[in-house]
N, C-alpha and C. Protein backbone atom coordinates (compact mmCIF):
# COMPACT_ATOMS: atom_id res chain seq x y z
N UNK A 1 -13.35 -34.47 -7.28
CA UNK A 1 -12.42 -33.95 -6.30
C UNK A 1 -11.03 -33.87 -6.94
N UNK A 2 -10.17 -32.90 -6.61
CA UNK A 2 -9.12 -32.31 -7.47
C UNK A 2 -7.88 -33.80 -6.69
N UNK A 3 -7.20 -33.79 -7.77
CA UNK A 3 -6.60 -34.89 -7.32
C UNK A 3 -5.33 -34.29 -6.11
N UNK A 4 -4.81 -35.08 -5.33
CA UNK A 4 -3.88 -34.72 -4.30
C UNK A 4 -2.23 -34.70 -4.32
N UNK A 5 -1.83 -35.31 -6.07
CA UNK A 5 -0.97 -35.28 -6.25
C UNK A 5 0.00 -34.20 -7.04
N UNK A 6 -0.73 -32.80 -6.71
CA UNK A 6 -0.50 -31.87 -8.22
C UNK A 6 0.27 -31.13 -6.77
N UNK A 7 0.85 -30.37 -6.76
CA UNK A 7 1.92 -29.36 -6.33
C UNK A 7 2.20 -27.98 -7.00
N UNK A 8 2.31 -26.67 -6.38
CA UNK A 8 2.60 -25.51 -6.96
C UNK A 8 4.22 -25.40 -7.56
N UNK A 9 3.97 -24.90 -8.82
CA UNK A 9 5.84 -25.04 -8.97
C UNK A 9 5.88 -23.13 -8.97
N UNK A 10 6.57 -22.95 -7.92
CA UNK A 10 6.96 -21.69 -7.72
C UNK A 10 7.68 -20.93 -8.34
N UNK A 11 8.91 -21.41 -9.35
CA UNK A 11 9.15 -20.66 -9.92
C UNK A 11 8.66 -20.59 -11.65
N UNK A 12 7.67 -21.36 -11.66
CA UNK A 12 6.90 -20.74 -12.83
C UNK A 12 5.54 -19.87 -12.71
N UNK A 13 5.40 -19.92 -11.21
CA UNK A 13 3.98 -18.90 -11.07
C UNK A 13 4.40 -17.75 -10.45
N UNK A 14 6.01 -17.25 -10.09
CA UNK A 14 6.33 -15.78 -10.23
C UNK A 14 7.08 -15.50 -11.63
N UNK A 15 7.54 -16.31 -12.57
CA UNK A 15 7.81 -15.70 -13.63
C UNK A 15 6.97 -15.34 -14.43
N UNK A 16 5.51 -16.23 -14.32
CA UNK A 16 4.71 -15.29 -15.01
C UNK A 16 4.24 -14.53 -14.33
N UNK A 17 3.65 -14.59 -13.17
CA UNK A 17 3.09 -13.14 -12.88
C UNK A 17 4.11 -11.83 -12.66
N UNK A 18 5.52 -12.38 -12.46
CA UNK A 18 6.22 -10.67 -12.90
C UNK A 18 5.99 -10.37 -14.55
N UNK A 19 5.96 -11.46 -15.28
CA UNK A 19 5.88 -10.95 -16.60
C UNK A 19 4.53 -10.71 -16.83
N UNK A 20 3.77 -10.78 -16.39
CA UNK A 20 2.50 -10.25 -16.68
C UNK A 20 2.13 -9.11 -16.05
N UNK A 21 2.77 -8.30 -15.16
CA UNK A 21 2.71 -7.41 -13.98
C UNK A 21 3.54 -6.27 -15.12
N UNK A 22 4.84 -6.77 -15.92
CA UNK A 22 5.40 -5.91 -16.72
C UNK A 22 4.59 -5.47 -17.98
N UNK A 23 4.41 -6.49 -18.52
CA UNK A 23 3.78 -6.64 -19.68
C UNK A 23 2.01 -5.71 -19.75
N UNK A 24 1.68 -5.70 -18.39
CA UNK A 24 0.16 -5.13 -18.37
C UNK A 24 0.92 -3.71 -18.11
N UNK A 25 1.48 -3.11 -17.38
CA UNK A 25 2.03 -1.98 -17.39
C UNK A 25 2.04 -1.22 -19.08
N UNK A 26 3.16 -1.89 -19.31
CA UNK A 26 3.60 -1.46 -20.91
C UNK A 26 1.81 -1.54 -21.64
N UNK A 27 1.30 -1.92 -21.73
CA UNK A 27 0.28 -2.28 -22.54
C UNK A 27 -1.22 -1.33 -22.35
N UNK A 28 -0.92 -1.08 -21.13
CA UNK A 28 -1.97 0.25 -20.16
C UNK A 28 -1.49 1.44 -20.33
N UNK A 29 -0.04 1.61 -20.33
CA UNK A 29 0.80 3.00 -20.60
C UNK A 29 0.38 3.35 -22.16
N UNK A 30 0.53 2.06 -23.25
CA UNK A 30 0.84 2.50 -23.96
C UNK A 30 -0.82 2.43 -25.29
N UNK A 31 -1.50 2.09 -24.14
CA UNK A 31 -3.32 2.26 -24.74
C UNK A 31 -3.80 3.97 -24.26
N UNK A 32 -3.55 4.33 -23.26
CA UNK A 32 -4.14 6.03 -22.57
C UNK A 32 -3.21 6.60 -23.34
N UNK A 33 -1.62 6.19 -23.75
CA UNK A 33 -0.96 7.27 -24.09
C UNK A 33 -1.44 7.33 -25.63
N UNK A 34 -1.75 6.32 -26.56
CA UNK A 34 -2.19 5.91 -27.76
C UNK A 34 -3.83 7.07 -27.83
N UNK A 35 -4.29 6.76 -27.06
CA UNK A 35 -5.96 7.64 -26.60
C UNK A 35 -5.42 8.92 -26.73
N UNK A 36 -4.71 9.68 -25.81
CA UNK A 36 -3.95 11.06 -25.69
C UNK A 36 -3.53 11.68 -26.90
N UNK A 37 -3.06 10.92 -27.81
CA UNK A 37 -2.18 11.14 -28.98
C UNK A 37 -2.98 11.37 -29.56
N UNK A 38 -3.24 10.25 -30.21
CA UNK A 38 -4.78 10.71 -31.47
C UNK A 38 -5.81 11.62 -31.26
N UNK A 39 -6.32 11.81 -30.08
CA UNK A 39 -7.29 12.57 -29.95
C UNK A 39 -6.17 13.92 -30.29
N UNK A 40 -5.46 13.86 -29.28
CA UNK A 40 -4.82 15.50 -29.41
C UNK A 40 -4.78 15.83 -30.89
N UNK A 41 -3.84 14.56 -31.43
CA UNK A 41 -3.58 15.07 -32.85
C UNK A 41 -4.83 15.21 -34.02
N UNK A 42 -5.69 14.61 -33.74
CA UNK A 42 -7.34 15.09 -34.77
C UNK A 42 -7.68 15.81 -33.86
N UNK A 43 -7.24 16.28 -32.86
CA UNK A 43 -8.51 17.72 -32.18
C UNK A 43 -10.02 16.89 -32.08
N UNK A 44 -9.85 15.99 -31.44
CA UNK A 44 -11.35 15.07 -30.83
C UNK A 44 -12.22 15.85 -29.71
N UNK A 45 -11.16 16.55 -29.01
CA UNK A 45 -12.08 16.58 -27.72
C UNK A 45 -11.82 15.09 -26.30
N UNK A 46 -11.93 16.09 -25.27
CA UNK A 46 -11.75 15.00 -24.55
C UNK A 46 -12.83 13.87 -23.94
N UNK A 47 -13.62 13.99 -24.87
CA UNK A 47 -15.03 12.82 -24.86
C UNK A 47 -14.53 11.79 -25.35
N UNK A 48 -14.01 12.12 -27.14
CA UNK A 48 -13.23 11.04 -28.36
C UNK A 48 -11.94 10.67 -27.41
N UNK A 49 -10.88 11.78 -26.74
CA UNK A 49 -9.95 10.62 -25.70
C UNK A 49 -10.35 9.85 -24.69
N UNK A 50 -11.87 9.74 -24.35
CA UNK A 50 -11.96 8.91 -23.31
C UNK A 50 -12.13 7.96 -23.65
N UNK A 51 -13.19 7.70 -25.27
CA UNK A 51 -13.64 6.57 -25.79
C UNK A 51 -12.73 6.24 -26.13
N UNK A 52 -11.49 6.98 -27.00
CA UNK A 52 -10.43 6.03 -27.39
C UNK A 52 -9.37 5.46 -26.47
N UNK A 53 -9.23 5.80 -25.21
CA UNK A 53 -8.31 5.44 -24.39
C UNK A 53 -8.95 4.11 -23.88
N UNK A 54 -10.84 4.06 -23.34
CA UNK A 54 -11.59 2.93 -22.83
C UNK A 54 -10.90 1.77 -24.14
N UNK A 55 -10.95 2.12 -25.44
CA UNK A 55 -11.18 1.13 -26.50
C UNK A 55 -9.68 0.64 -26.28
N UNK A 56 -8.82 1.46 -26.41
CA UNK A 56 -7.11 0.58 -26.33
C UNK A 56 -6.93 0.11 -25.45
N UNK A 57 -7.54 0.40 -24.15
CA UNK A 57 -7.21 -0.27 -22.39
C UNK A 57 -7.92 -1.89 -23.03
N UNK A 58 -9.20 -1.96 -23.48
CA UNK A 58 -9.86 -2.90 -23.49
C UNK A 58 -9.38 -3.53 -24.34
N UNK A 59 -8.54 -3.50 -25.32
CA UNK A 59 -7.50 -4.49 -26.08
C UNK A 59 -6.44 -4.89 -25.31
N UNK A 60 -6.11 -4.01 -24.55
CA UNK A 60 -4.87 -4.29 -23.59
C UNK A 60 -5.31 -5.46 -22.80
N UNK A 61 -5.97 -5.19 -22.04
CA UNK A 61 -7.03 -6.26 -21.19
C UNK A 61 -6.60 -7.73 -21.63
N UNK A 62 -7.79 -7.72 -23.25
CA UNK A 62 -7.67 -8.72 -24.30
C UNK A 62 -6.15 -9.21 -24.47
N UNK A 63 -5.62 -8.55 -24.30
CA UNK A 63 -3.49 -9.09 -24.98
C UNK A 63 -2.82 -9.61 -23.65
N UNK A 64 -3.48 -9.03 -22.58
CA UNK A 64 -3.04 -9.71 -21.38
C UNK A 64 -3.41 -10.99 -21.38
N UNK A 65 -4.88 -11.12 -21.35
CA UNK A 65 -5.52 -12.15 -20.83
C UNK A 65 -4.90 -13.49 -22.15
N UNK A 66 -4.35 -13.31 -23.27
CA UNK A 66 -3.98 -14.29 -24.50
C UNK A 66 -2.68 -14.45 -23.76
N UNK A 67 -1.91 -13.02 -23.48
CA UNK A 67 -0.58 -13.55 -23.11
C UNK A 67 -0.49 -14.85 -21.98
N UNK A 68 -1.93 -14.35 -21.02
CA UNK A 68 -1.27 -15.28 -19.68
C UNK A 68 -1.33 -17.09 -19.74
N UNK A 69 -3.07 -17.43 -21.00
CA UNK A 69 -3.08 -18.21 -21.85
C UNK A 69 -1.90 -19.14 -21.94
N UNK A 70 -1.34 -18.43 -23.07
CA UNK A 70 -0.03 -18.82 -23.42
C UNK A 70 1.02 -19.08 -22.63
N UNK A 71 1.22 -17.96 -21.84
CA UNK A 71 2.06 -18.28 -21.02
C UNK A 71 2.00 -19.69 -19.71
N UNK A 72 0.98 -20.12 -19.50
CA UNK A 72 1.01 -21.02 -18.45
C UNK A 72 0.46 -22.67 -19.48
N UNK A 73 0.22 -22.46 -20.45
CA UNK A 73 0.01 -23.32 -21.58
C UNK A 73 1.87 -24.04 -21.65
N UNK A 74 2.90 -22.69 -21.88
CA UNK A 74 4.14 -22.97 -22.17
C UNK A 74 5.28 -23.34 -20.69
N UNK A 75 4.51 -22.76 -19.24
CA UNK A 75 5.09 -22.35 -18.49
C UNK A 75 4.08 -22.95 -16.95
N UNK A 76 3.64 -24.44 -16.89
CA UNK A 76 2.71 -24.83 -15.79
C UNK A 76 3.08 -24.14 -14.75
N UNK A 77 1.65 -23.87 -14.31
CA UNK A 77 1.73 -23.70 -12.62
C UNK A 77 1.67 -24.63 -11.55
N UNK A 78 1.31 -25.72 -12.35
CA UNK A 78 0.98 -27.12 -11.68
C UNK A 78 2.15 -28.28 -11.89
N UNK A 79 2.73 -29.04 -10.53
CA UNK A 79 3.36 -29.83 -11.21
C UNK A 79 2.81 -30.98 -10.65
N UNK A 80 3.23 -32.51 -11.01
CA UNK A 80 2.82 -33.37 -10.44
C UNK A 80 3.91 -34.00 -9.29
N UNK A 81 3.66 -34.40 -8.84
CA UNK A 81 4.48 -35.14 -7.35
C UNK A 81 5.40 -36.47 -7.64
């Protein structure tokens, strides 16, 4: 049973989730727009921009999910009482 003395510390569980709310933005913009580019620029076809846009979203994903890691590693959501 989770112990009864832990408490939410509020202002470290909206600084990360605005920074993770920014940070996934930038990182989603800049995986479809990364997909868009290359394909356009080798003339892929828009089959090769879908696979390459799926493949950079899904790193994005991956860089989120390390950032948030880190971030609550450096930045608890939990405090004690």
């Amino acid at each position: 049973m989770p112990s009864s003395d832990k408490s939410i510390n509020w202002t470290s569980l909206t600084t990360i989730a605005s920074a993770a709310i920014l940070i996934a933005t930038e990182l989603f913009g800049a995986a479809f727009a990364s997909g868009w580019a290359l394909a356009g620029f080798f003339q892929l076809g828009s089959t090769f921009e879908t696979i390459l846009q799926v493949v950079f979203g899904l790193l994005a994903v991956y860089a989120i999910f390390a950032f948030l890691r880190q971030a609550i590693r450096v930045e608890p959501i939990f405090k004690r009482s």
